[in-house]
N, C-alpha and C. Protein backbone atom coordinates (compact mmCIF):
# COMPACT_ATOMS: atom_id res chain seq x y z
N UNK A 1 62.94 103.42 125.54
CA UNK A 1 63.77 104.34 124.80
C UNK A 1 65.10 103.65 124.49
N UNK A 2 65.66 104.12 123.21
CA UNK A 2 66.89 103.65 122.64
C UNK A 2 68.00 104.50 122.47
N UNK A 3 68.88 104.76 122.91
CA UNK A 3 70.02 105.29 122.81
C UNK A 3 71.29 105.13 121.90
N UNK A 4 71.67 105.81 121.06
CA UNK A 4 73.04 105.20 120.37
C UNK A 4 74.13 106.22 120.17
N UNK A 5 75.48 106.17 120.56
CA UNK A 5 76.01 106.99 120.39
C UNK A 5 77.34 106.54 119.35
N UNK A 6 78.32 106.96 118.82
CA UNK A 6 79.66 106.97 117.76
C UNK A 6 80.67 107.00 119.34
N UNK A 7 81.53 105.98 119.21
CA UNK A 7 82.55 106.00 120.03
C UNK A 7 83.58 107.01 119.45
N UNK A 8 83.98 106.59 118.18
CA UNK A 8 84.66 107.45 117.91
C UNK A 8 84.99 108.49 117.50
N UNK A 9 83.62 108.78 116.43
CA UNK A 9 83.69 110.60 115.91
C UNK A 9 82.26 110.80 116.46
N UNK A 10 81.77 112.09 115.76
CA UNK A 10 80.52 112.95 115.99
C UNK A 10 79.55 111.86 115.92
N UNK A 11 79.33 111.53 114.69
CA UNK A 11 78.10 110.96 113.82
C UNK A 11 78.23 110.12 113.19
N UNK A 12 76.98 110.13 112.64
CA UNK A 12 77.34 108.69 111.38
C UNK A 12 76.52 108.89 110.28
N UNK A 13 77.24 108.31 109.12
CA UNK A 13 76.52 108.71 107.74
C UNK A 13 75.29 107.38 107.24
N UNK A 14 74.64 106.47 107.71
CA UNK A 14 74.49 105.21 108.08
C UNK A 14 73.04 105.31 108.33
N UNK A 15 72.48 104.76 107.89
CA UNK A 15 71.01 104.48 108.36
C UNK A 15 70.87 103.51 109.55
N UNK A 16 71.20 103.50 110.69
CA UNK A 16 71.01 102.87 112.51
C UNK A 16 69.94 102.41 112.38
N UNK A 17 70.14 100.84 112.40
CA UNK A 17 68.82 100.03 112.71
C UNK A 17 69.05 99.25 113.81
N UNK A 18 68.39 99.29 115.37
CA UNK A 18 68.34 98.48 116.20
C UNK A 18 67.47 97.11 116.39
N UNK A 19 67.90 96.19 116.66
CA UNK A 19 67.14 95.08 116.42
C UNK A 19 67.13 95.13 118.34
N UNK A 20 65.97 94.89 118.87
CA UNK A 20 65.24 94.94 120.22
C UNK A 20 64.80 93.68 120.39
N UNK A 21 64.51 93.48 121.85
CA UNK A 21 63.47 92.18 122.77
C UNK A 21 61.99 92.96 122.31
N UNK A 22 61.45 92.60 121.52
CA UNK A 22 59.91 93.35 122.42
C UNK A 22 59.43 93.01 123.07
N UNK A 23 59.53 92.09 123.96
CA UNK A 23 59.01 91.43 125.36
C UNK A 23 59.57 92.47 126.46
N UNK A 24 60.94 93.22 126.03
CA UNK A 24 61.36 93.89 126.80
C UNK A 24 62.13 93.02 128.04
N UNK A 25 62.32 91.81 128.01
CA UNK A 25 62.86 91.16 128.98
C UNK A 25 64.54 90.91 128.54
N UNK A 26 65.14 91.90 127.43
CA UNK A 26 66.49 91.40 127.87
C UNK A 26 67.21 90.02 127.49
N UNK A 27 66.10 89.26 125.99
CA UNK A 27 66.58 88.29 125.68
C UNK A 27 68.06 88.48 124.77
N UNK A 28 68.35 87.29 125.20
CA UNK A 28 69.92 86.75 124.36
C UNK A 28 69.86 86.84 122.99
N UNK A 29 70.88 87.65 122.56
CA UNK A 29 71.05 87.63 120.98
C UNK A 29 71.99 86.89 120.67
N UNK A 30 71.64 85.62 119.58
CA UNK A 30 72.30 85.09 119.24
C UNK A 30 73.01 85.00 117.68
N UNK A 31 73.37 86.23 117.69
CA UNK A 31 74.42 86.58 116.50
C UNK A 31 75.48 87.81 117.21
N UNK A 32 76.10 88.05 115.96
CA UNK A 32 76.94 89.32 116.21
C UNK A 32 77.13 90.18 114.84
N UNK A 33 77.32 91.21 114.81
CA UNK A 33 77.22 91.93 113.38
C UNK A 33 78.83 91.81 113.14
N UNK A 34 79.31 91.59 111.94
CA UNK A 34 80.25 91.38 110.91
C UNK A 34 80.33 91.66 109.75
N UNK A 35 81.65 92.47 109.42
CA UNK A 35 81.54 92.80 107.62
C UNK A 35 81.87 92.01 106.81
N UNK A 36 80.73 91.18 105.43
CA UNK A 36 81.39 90.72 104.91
C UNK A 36 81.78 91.44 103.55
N UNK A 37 83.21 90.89 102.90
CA UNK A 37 83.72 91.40 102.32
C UNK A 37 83.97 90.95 100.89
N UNK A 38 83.05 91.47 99.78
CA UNK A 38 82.95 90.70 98.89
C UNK A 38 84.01 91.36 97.92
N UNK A 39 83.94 92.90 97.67
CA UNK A 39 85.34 92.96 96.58
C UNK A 39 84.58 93.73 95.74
N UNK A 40 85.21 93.77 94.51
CA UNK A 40 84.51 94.50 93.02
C UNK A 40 84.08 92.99 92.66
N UNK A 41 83.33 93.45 91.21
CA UNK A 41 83.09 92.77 90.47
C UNK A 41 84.10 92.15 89.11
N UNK A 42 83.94 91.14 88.77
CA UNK A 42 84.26 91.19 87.60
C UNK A 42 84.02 92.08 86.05
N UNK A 43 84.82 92.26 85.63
CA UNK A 43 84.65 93.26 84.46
C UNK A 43 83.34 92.58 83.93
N UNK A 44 82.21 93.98 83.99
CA UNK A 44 81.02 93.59 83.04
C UNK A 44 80.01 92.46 83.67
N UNK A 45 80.74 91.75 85.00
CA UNK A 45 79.29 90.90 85.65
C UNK A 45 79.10 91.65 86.80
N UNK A 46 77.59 91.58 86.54
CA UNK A 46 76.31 92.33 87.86
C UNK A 46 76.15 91.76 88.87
N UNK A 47 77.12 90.47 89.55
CA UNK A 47 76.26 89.32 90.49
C UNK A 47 78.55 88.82 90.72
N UNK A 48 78.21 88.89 92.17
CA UNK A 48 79.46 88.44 92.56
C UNK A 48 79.13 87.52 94.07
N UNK A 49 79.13 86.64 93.89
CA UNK A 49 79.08 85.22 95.11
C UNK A 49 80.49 84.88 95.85
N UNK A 50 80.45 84.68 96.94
CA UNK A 50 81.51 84.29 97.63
C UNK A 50 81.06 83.42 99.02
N UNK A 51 81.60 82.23 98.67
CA UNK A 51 81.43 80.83 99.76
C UNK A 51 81.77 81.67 101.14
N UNK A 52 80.80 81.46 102.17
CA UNK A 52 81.47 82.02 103.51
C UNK A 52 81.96 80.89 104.57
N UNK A 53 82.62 80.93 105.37
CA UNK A 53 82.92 80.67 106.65
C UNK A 53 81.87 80.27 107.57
N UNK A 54 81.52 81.85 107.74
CA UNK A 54 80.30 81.64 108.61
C UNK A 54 78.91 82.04 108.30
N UNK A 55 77.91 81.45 108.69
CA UNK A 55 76.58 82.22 107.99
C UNK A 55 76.11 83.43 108.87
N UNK A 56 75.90 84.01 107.36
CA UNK A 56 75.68 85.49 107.48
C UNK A 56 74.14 85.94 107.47
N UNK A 57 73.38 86.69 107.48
CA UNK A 57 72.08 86.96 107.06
C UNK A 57 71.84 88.68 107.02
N UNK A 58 72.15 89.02 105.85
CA UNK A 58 72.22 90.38 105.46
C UNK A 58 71.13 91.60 105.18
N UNK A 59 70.83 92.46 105.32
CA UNK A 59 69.68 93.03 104.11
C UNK A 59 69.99 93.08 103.30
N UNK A 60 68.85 92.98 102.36
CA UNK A 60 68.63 92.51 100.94
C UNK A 60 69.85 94.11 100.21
N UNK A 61 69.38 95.61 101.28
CA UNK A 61 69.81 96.79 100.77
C UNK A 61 71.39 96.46 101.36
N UNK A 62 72.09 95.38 101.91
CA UNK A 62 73.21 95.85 103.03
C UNK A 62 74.68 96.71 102.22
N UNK A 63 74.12 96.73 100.95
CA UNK A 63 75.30 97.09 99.97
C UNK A 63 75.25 98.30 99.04
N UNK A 64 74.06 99.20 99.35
CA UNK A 64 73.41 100.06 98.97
C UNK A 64 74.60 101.68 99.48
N UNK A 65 74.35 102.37 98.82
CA UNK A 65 75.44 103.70 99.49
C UNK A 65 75.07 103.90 101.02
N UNK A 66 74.01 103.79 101.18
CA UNK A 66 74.15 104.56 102.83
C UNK A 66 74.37 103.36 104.03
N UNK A 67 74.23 102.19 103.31
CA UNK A 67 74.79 100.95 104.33
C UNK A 67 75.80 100.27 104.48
N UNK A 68 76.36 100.60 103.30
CA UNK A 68 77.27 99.68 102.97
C UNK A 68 78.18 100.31 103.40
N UNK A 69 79.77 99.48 104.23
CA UNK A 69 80.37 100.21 105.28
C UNK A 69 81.92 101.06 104.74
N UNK A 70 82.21 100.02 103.22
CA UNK A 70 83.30 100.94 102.37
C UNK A 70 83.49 101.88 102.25
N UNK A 71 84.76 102.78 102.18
CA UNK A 71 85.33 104.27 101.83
C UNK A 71 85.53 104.75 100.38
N UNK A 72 85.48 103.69 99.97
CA UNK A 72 85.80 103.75 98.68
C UNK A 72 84.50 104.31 97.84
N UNK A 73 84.72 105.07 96.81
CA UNK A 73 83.77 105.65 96.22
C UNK A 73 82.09 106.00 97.18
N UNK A 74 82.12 106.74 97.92
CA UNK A 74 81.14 106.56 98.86
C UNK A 74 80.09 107.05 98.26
N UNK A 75 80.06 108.42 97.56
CA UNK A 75 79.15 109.17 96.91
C UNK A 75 78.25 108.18 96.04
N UNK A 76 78.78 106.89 95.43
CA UNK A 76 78.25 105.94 94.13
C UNK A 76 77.32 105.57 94.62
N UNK A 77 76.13 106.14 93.56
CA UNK A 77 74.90 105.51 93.57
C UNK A 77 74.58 104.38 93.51
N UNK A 78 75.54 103.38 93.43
CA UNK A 78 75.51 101.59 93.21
C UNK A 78 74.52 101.11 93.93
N UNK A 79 73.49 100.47 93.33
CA UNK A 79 72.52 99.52 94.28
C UNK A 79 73.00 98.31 94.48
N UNK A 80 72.49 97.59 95.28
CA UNK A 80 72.52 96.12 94.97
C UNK A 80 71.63 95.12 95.79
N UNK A 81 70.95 94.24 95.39
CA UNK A 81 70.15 93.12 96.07
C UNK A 81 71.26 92.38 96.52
N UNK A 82 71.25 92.10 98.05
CA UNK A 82 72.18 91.07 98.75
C UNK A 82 71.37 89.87 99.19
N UNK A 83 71.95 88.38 98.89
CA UNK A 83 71.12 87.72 99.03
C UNK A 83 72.04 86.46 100.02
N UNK A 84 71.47 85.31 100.76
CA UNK A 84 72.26 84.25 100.75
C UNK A 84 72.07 82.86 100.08
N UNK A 85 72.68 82.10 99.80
CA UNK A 85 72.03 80.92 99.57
C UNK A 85 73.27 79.86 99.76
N UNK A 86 72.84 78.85 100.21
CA UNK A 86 73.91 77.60 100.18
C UNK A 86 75.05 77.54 100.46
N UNK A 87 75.38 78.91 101.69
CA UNK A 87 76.54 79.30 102.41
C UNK A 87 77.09 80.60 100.92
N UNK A 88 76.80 80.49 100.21
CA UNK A 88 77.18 81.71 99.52
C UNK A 88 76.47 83.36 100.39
N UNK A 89 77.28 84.14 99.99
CA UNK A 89 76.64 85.71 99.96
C UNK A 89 76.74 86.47 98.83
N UNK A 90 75.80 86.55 98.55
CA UNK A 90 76.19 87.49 96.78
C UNK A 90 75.37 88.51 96.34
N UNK A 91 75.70 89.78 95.90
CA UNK A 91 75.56 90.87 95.67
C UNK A 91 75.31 90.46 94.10
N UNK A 92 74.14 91.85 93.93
CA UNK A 92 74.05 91.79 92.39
C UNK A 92 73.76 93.48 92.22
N UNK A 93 74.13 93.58 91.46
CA UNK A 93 74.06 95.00 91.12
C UNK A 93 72.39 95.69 90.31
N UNK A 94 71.47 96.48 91.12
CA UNK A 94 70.50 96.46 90.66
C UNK A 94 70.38 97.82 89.16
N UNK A 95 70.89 98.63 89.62
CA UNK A 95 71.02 100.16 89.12
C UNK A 95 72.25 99.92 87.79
N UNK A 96 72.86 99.02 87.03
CA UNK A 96 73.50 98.90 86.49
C UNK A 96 73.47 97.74 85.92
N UNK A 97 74.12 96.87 84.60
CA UNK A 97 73.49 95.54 84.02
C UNK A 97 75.39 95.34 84.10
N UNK A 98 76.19 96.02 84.07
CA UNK A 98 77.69 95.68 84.42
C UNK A 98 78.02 95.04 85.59
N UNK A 99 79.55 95.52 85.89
CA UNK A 99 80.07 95.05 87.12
C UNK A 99 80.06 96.29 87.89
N UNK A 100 80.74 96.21 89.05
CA UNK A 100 81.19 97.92 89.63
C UNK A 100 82.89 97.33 89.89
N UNK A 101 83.38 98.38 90.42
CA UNK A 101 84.90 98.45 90.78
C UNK A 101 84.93 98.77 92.58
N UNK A 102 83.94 99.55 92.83
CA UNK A 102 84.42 99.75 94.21
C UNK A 102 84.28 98.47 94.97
N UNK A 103 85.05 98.76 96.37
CA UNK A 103 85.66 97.48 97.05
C UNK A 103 84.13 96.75 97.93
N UNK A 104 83.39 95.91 97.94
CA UNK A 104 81.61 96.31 98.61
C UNK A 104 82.32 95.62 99.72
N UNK A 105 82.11 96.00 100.89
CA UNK A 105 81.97 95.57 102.28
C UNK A 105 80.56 95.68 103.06
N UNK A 106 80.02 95.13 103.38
CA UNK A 106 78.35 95.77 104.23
C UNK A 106 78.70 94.75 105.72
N UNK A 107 77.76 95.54 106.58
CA UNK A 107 77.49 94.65 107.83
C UNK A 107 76.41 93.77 107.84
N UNK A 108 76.46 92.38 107.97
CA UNK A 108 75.29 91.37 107.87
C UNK A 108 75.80 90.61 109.52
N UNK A 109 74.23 90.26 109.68
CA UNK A 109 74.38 89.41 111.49
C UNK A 109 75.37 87.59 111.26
N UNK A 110 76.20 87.63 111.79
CA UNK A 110 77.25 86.65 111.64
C UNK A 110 76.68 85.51 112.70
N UNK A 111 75.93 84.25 112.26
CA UNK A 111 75.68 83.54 113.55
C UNK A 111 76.83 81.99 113.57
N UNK A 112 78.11 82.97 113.59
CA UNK A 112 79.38 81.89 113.67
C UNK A 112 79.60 80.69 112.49
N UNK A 113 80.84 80.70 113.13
CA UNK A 113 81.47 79.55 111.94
C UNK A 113 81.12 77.91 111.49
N UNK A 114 80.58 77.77 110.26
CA UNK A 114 79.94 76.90 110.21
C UNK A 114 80.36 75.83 109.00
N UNK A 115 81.71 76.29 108.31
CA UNK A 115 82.63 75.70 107.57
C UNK A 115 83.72 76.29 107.42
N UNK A 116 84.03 74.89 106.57
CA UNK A 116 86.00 75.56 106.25
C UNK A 116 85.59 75.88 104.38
N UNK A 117 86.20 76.70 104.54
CA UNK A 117 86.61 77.03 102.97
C UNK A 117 87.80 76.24 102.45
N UNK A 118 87.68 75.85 101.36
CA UNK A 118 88.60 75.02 100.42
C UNK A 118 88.60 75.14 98.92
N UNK A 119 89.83 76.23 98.94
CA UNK A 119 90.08 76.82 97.25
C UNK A 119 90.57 75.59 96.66
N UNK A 120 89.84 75.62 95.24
CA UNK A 120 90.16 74.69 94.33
C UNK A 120 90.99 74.71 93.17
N UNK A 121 91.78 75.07 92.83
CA UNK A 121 92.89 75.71 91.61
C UNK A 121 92.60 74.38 90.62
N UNK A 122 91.53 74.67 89.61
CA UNK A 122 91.38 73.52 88.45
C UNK A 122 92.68 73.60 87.42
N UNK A 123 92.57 75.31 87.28
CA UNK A 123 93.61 75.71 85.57
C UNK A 123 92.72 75.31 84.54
N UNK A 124 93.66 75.22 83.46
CA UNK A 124 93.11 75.06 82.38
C UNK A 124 92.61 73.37 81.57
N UNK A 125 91.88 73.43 81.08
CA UNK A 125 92.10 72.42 80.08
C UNK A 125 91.72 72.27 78.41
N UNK A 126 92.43 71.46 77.85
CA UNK A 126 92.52 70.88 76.69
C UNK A 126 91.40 70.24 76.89
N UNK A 127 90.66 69.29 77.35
CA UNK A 127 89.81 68.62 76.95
C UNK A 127 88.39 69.04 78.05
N UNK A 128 87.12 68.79 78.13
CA UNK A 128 85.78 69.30 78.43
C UNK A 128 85.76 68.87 79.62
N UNK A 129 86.25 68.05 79.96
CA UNK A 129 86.58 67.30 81.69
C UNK A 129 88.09 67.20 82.05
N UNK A 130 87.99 68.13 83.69
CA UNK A 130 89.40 67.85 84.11
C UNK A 130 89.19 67.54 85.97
N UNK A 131 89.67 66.62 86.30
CA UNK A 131 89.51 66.13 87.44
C UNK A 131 91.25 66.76 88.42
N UNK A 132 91.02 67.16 89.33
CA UNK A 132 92.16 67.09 90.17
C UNK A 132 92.16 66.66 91.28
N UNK A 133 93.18 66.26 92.59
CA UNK A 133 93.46 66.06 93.69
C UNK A 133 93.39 67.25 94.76
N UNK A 134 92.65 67.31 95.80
CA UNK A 134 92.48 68.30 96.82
C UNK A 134 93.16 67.87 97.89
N UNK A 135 93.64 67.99 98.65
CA UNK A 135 93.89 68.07 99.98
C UNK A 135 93.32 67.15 101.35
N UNK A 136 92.19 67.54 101.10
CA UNK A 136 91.06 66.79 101.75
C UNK A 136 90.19 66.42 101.08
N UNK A 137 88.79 65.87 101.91
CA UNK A 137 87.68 65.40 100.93
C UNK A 137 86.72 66.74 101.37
N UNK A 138 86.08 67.36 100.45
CA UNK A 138 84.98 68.56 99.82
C UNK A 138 84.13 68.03 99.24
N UNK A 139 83.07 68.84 99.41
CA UNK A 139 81.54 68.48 98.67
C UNK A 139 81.83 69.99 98.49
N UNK A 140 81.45 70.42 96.63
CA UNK A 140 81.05 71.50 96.23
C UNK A 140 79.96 71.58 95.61
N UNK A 141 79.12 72.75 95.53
CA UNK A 141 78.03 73.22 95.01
C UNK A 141 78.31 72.93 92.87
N UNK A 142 77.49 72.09 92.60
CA UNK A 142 77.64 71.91 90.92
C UNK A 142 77.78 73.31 90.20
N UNK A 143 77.38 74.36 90.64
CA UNK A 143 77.35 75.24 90.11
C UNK A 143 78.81 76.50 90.12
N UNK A 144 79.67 75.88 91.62
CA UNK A 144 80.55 77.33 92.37
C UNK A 144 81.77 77.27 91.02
N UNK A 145 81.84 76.82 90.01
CA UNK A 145 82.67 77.49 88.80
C UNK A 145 81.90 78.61 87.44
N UNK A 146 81.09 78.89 87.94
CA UNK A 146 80.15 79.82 86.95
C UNK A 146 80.51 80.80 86.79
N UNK A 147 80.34 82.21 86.51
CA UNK A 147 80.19 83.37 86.32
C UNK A 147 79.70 83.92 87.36
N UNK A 148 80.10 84.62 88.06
CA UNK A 148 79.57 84.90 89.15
C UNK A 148 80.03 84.45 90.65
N UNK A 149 80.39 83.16 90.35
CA UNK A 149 80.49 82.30 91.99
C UNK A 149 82.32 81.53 92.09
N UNK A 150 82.87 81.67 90.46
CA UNK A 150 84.22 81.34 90.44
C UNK A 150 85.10 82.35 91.26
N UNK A 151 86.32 82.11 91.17
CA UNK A 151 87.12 83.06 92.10
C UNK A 151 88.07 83.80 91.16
N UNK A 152 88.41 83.25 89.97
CA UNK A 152 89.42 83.81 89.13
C UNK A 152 88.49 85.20 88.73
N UNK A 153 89.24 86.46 87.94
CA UNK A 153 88.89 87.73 87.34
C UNK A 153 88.43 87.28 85.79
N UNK A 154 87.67 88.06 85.30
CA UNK A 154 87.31 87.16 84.20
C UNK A 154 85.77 87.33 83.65
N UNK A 155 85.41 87.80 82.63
CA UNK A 155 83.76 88.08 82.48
C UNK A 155 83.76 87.10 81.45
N UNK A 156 84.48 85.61 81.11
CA UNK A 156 84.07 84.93 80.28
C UNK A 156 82.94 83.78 80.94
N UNK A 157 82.03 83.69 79.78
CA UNK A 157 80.70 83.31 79.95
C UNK A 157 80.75 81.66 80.19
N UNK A 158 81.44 81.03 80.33
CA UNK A 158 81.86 79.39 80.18
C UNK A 158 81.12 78.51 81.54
N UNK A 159 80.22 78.00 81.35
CA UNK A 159 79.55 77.26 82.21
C UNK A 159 80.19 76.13 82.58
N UNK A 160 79.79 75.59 83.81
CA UNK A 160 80.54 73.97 84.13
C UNK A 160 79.57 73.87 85.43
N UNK A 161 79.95 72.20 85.71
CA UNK A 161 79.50 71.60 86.30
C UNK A 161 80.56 70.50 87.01
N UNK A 162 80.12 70.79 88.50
CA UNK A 162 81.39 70.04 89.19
C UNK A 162 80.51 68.85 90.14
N UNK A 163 81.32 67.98 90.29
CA UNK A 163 81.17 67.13 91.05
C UNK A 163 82.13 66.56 92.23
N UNK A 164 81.84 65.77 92.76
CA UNK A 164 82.89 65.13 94.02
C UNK A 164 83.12 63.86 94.09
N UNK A 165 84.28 63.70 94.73
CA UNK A 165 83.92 61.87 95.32
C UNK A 165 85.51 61.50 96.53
N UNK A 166 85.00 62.46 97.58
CA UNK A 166 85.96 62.62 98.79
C UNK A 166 86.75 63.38 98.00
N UNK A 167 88.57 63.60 97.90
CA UNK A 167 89.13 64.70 97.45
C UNK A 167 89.07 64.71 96.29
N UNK A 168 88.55 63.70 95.35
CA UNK A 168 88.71 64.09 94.39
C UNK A 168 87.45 65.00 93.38
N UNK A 169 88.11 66.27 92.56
CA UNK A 169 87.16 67.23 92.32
C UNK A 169 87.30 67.14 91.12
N UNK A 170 85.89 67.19 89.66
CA UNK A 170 86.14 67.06 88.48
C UNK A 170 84.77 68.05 88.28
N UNK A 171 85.35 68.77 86.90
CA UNK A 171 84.76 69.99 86.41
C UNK A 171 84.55 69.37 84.84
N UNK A 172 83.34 69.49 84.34
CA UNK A 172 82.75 69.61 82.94
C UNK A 172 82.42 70.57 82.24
N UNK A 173 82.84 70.95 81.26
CA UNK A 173 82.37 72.58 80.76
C UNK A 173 80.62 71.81 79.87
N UNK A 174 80.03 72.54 80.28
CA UNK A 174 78.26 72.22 79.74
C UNK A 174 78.16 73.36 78.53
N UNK A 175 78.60 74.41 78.43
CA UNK A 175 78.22 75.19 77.35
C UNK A 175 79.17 74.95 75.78
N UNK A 176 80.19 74.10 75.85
CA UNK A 176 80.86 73.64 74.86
C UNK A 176 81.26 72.35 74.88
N UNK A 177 81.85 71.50 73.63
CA UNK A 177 82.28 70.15 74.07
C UNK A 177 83.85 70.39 73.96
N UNK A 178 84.09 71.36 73.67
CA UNK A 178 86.02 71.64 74.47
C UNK A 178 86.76 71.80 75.50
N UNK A 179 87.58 72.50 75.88
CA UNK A 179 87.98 72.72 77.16
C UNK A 179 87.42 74.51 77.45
N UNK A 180 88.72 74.70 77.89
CA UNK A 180 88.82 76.17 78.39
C UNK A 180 89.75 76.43 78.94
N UNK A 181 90.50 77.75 78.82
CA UNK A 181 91.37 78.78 78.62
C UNK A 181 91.83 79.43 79.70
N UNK A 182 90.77 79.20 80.25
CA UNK A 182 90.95 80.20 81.93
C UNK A 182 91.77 79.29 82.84
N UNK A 183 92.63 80.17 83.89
CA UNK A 183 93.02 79.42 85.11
C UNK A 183 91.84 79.36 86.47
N UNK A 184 90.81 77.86 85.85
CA UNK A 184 89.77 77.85 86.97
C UNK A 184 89.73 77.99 88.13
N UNK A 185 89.14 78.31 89.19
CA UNK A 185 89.56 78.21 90.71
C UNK A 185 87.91 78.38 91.45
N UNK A 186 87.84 77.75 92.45
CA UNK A 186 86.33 78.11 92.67
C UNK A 186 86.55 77.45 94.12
N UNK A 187 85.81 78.17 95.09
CA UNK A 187 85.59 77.35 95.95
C UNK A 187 84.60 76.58 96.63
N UNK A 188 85.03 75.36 97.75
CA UNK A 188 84.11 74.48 98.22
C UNK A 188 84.29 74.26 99.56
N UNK A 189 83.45 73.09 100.39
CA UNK A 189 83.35 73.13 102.03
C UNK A 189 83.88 71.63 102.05
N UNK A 190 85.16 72.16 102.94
CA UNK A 190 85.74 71.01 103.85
C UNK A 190 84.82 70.12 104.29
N UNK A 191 85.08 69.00 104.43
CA UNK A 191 84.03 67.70 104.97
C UNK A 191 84.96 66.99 105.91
């Protein structure tokens, strides 16, 4: 038998899922539950990625109304498929082809810290390639300036492709041979 009680109020509005030994012997769990905290969306995009810290492993529903742990708009029918990949966690909005506004927080099992995060502030450029100086040396994902996985606000559609070589970080825009407009920013993992 399983027991669960609210420390602090009556109840809970929450669908309670216990994860058990079924051996029944009392084995070691080696995670801990943690909220991660992804935010709204960008105006008009369905899919919001954010580089973590530590790896997470979520349900696919962890962002759904009755799981997801936000105050904000609670009643909203918002779905969303939560997924991980390549130290990212990213939500996509199933029930809608937009963005949403409310703030998404869900609980996913946290099995500790397993990088450093390292924001990249590109800015803008005049020309289709712009290389800058970091701090340290980073390896980023070719893809973490996209739609979806950048950090700036912004539903413009502008593809790129990044590369490395110790601190130094250089971005190519692939969907035009110009620059771009936006103040880029995306992040990557300390090395």
């Amino acid at each position: 038998m399983v027991c669960a009680a609210h420390r602090l109020r009556g109840g809970w509005g929450n669908n309670l899922v216990v994860e058990c030994d079924p051996t029944g012997g009392g084995g070691v769990v080696n995670c801990a539950v943690s909220t991660v905290h992804l935010g709204g969306s960008p105006s008009g995009v369905n899919q919001r990625c954010l580089l973590m810290t530590h790896e997470y492993d979520c349900d696919p529903d962890a962002g759904d109304m009755y799981k997801r742990v936000n105050h904000d708009c609670a009643g909203c029918g918002d779905r969303f498929f939560v997924e991980e990949s390549e130290g990212y966690v990213c939500a996509t909005r199933l029930d809608y082809h937009g963005g949403w506004g409310l703030d998404l927080k869900m609980h996913c099992k946290d099995y500790g810290w397993v990088r450093e995060v390292v924001t990249v502030h590109m800015g803008a450029s005049n020309s289709n390639t712009k290389c800058v100086g970091v701090h340290r040396p980073v390896t980023c994902a070719a893809f973490a300036a996209n739609l979806g996985y950048r950090l700036n606000a912004g539903a413009w559609g502008d593809a790129f492709q990044i590369t490395t070589s110790g601190s130094t970080v250089c971005v190519r825009r692939t969907d035009s041979h110009g620059g771009w407009g936006m103040h880029l920013s995306f992040s990557c993992t300390g090395v």
